[in-house]
C-alpha atoms as a PDB file:
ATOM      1  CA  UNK A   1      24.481 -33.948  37.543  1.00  0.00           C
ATOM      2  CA  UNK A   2      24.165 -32.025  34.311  1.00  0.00           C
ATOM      3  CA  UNK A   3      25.915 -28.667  34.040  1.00  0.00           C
ATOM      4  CA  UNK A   4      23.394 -25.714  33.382  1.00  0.00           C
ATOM      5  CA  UNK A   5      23.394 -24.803  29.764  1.00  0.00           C
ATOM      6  CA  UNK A   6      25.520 -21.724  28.845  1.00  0.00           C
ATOM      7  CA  UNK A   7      23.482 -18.772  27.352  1.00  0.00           C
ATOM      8  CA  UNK A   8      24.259 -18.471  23.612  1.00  0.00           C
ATOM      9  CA  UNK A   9      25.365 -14.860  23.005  1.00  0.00           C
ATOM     10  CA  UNK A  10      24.040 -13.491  19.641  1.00  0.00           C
ATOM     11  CA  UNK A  11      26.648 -13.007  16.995  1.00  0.00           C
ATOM     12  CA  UNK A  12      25.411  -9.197  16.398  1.00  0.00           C
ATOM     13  CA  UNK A  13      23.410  -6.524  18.021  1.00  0.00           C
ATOM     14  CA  UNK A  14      20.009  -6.914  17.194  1.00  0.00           C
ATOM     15  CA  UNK A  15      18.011  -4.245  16.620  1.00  0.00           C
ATOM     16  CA  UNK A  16      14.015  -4.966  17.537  1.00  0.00           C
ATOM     17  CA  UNK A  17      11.297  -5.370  14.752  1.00  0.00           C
ATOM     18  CA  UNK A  18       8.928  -2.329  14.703  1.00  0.00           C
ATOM     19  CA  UNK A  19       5.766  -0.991  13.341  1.00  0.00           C
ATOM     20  CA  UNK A  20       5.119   2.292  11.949  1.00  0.00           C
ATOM     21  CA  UNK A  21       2.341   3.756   9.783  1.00  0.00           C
ATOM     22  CA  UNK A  22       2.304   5.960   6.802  1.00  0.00           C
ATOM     23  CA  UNK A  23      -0.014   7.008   3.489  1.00  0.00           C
ATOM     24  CA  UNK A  24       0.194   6.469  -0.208  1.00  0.00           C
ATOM     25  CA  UNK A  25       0.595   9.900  -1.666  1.00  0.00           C
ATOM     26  CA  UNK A  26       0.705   9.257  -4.746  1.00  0.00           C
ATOM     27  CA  UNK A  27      -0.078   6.178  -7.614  1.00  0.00           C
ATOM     28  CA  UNK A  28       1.350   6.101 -10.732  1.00  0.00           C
ATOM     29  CA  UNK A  29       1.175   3.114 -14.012  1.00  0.00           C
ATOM     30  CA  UNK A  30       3.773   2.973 -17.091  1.00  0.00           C
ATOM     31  CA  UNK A  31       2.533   2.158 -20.006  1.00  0.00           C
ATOM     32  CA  UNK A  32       4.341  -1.787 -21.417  1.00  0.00           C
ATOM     33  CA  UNK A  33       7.175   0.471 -23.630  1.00  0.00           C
ATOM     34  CA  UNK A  34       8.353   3.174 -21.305  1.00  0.00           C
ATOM     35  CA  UNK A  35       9.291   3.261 -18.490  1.00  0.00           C
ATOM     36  CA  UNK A  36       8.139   6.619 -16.822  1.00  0.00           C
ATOM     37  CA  UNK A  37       4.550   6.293 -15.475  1.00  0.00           C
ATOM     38  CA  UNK A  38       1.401   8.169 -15.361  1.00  0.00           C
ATOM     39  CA  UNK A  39      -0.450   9.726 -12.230  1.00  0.00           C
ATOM     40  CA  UNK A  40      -3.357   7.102 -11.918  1.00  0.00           C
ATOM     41  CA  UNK A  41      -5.962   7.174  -8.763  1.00  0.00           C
ATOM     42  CA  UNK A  42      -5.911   3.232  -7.869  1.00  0.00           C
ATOM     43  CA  UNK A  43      -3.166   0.569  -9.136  1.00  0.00           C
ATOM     44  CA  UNK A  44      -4.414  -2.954  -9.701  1.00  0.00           C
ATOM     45  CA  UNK A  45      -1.949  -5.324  -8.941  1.00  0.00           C
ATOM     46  CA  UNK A  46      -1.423  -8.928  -9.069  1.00  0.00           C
ATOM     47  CA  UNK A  47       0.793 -11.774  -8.070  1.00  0.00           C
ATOM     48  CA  UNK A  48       2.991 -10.005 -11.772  1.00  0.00           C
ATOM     49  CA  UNK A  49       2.904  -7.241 -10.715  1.00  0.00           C
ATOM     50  CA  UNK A  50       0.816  -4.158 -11.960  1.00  0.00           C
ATOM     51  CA  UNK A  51      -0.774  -5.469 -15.321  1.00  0.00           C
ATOM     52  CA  UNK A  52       0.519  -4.172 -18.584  1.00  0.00           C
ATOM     53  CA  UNK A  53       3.102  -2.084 -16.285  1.00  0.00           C
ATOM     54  CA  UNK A  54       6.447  -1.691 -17.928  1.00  0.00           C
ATOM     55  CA  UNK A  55       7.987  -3.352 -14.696  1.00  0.00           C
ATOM     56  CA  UNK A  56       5.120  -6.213 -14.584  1.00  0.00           C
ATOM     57  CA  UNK A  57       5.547  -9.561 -15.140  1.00  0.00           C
ATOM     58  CA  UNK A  58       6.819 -12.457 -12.186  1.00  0.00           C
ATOM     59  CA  UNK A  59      10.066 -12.703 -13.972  1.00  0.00           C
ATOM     60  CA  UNK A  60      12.279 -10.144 -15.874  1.00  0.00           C
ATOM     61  CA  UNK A  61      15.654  -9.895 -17.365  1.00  0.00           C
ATOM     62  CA  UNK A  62      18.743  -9.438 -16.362  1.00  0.00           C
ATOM     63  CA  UNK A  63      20.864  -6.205 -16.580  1.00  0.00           C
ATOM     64  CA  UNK A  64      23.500  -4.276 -14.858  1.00  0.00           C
ATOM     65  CA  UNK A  65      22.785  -4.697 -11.585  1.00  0.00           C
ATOM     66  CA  UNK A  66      23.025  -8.323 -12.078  1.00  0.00           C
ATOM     67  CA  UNK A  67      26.818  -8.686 -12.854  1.00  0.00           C
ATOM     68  CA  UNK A  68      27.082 -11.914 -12.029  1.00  0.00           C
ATOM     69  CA  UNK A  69      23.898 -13.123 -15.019  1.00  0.00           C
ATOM     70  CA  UNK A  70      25.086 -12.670 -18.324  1.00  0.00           C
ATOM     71  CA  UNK A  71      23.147  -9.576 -19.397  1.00  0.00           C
ATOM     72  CA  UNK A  72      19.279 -10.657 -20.518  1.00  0.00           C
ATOM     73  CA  UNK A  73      19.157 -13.834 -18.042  1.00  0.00           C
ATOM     74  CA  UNK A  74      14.988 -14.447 -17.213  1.00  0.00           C
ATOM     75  CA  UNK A  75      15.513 -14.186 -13.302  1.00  0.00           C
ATOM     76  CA  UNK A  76      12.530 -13.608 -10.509  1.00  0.00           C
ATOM     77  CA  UNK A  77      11.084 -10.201 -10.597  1.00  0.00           C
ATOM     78  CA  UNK A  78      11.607  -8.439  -7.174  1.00  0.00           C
ATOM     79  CA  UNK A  79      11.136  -5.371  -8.979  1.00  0.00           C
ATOM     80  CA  UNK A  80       7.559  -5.329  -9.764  1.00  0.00           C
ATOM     81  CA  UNK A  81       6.623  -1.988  -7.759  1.00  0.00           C
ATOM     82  CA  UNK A  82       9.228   0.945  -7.381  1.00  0.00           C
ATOM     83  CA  UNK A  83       8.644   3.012  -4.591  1.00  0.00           C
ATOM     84  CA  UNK A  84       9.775   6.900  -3.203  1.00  0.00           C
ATOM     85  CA  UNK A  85       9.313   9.519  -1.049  1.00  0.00           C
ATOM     86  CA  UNK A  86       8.838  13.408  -1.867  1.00  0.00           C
ATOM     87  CA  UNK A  87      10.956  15.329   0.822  1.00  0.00           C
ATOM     88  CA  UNK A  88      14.013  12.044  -0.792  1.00  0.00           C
ATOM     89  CA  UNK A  89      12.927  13.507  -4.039  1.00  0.00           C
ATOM     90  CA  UNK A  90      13.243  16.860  -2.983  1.00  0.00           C
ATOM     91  CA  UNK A  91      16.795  16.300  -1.728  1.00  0.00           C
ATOM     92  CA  UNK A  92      18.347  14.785  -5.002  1.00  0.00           C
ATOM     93  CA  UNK A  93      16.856  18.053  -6.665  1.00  0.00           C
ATOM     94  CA  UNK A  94      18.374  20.301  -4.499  1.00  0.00           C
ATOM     95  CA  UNK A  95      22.061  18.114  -5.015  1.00  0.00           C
ATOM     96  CA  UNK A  96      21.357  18.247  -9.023  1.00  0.00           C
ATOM     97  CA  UNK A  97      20.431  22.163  -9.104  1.00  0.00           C
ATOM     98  CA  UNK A  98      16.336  21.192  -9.899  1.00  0.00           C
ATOM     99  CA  UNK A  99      13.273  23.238  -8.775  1.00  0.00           C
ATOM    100  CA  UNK A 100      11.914  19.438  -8.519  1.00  0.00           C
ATOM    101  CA  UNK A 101      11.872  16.125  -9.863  1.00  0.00           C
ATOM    102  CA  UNK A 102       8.768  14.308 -10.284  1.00  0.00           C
ATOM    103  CA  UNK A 103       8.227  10.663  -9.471  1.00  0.00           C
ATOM    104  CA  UNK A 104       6.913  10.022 -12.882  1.00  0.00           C
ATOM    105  CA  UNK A 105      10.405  10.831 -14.792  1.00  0.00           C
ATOM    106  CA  UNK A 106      12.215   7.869 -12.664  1.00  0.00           C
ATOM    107  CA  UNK A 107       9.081   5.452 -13.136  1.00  0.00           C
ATOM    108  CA  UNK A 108       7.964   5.429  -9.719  1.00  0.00           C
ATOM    109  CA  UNK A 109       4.177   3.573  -9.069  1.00  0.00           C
ATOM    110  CA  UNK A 110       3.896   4.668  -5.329  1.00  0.00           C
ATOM    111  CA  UNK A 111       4.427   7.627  -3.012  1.00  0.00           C
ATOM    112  CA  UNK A 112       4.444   7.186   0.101  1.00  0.00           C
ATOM    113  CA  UNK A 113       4.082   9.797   3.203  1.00  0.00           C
ATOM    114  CA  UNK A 114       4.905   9.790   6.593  1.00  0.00           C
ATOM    115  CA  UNK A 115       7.979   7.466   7.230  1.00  0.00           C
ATOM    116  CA  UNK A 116      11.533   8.903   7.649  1.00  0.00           C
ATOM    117  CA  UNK A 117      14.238   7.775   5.312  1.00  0.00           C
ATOM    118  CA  UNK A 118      12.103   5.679   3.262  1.00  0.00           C
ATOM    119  CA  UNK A 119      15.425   4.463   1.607  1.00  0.00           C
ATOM    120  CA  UNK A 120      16.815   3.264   4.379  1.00  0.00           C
ATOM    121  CA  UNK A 121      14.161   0.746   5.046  1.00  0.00           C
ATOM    122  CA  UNK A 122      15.394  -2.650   5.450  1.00  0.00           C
ATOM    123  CA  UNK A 123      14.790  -5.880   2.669  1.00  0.00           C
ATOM    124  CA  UNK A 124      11.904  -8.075   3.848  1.00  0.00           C
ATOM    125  CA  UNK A 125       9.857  -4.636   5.583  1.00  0.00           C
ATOM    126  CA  UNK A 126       6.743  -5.532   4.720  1.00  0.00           C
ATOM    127  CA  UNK A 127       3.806  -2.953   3.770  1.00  0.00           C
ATOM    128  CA  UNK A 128       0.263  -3.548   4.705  1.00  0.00           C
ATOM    129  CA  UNK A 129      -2.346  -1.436   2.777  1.00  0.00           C
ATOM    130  CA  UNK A 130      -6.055  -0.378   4.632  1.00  0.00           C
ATOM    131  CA  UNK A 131      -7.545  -1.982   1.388  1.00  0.00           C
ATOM    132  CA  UNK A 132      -6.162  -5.489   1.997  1.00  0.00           C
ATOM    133  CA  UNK A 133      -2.914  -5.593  -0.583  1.00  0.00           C
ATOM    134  CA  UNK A 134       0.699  -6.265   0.674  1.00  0.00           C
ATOM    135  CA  UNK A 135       3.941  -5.238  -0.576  1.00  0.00           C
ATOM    136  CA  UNK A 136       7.291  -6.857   0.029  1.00  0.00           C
ATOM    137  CA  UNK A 137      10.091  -5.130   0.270  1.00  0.00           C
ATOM    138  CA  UNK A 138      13.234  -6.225  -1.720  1.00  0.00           C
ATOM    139  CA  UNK A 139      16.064  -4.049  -1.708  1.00  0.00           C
ATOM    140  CA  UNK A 140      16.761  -0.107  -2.423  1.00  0.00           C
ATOM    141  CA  UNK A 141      16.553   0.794  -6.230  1.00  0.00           C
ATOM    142  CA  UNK A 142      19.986   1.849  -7.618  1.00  0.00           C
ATOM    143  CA  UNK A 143      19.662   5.340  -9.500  1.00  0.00           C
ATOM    144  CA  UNK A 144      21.203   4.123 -13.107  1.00  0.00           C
ATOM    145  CA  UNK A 145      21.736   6.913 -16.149  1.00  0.00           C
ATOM    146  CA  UNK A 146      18.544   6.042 -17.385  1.00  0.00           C
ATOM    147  CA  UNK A 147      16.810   7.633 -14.772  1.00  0.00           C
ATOM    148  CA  UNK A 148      19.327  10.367 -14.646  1.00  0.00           C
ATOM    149  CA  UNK A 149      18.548  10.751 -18.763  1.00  0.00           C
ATOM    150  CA  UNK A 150      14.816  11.449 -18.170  1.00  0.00           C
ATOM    151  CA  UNK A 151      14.946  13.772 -15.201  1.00  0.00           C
ATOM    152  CA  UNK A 152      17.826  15.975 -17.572  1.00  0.00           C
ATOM    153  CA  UNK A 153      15.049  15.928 -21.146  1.00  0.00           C
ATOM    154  CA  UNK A 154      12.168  16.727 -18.424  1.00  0.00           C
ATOM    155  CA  UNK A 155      13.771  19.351 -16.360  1.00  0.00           C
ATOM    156  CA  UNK A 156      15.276  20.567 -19.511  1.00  0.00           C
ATOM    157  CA  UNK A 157      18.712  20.935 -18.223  1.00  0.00           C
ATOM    158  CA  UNK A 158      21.171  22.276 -20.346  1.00  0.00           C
ATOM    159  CA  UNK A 159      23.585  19.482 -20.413  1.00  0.00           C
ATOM    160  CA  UNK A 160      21.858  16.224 -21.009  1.00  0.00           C
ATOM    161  CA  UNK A 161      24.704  13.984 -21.012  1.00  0.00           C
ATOM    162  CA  UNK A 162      26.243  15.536 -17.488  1.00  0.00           C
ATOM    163  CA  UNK A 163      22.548  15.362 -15.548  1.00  0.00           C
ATOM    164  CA  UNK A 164      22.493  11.328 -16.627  1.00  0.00           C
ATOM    165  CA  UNK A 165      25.563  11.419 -14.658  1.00  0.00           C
ATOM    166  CA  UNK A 166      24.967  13.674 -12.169  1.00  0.00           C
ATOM    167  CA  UNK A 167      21.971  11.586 -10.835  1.00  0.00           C
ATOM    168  CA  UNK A 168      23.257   8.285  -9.884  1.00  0.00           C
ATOM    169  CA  UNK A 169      26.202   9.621  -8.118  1.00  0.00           C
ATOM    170  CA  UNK A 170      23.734  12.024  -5.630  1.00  0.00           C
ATOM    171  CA  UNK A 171      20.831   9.772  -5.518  1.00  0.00           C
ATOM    172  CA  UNK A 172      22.432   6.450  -3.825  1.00  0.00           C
ATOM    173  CA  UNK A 173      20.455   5.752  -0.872  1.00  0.00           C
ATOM    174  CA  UNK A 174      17.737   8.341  -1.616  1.00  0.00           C
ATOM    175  CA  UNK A 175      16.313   6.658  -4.746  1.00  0.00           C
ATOM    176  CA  UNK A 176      13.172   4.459  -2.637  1.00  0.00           C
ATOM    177  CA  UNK A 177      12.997   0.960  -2.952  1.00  0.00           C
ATOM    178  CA  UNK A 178      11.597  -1.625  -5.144  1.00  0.00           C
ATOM    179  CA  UNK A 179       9.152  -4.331  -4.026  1.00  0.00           C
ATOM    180  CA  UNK A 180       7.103  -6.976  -4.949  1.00  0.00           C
ATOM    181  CA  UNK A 181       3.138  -8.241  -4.161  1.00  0.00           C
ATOM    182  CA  UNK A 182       2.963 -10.806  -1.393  1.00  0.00           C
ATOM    183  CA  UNK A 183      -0.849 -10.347  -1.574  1.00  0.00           C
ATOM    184  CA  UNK A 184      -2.780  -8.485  -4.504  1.00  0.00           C
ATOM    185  CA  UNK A 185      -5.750  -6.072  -4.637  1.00  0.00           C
ATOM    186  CA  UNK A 186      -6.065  -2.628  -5.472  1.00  0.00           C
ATOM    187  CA  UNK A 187      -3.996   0.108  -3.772  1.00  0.00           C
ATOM    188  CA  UNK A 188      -5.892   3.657  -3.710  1.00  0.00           C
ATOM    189  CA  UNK A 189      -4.545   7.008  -3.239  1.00  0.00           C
ATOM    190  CA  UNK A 190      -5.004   8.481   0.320  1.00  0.00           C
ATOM    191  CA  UNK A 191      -5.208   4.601   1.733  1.00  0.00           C
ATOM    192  CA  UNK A 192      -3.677   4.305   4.981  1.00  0.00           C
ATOM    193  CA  UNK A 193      -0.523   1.536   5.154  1.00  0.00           C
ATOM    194  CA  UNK A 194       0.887   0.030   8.500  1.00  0.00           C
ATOM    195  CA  UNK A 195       4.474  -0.821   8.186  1.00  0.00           C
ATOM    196  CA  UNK A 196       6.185  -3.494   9.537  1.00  0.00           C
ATOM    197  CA  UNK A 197      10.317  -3.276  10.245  1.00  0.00           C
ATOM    198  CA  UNK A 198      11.641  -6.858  10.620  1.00  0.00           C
ATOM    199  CA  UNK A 199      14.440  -7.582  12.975  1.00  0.00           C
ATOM    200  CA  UNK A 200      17.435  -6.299  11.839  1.00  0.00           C
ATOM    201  CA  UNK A 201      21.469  -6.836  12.244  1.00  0.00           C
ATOM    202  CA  UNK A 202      24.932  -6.845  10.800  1.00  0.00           C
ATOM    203  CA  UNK A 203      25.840 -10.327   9.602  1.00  0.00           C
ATOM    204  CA  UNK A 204      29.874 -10.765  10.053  1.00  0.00           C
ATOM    205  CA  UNK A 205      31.855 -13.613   9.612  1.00  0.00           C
END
């Protein structure tokens, strides 16, 4: 006679999948040699991306957040959409001393409304737009000293050099999140987006 089979316990909690709905509140386009955008009323994007975006294309290079490339290696681009939320916004303004910051000084192409802690969603979330496009997300995007350099020129801050520096350090985990099109089409402002929160878990060895 066999023995019953023993239940395989899972290595880690896991934490259900979920679906939650929110709104574009914003669309914004960089021209190809800068990298802070433009308020725009629909983004057209494809399989690269947003055309002609400073962040389009299906690969890119390497560059600090890539230590382990030598700097300028042509990778995948995961990066093709950055993404934030005002009331995250809001809070890094209030940490740097800032009436406001606006999504266009740190290059963002979407605002979204209506989900908590938009940083804090995890990789692989995927976002499914009322006019038929999908986003994947790919990770949370890093505030860098770039960023930091155009919020300090546009809010005219007294000391340049200290706002580049004061940025990354209160922005980590408030920043959004970078993505990439799993299905094109055109995005419009106001659209309606239903979210979709994969599984999640703590991997340990």
């Amino acid at each position: 006679m066999l023995d019953a089979p023993t239940q395989i316990q899972p290595p880690a909690e896991i934490v259900p999948a979920k679906k939650l709905g929110a709104k574009v509140a914003g669309l914004y386009a960089a021209p190809s040699d800068d990298f802070q955008t433009r308020p725009v009323d629909r983004l057209e994007l494809g399989f690269n991306g947003i055309p002609g975006d400073f962040h389009g294309g299906s690969t890119r290079r390497s560059g600090g957040r890539e230590p382990w490339y030598p700097r300028g290696t042509e990778i995948r681009n995961e990066r093709q959409v950055s993404i934030v939320a005002f009331d995250e916004l809001a809070t890094i303004a209030g940490l740097m001393g800032l009436a406001e910051i606006k999504p266009e000084w740190i290059g963002a192409n979407l605002v979204i409304d209506g989900l908590p802690n938009l940083s804090m969603l995890p990789s692989a979330t995927l976002l499914f737009f009322a006019g038929g496009v999908t986003l994947k997300i790919d990770a949370q995007n890093g505030p860098c000293r770039l960023s930091g350099r155009s919020i300090a020129e546009n809010a005219g801050m007294a000391d340049q050099d200290a706002g580049s520096l004061l940025f990354p350090r209160v922005a980590k985990r408030l920043r959004g999140l970078v993505a990439w099109v799993e299905k094109p089409g055109v995005v419009s402002a106001g659209e309606e987006i239903s979210v979709r929160v994969p599984e999640q878990w703590i991997y340990k060895a």
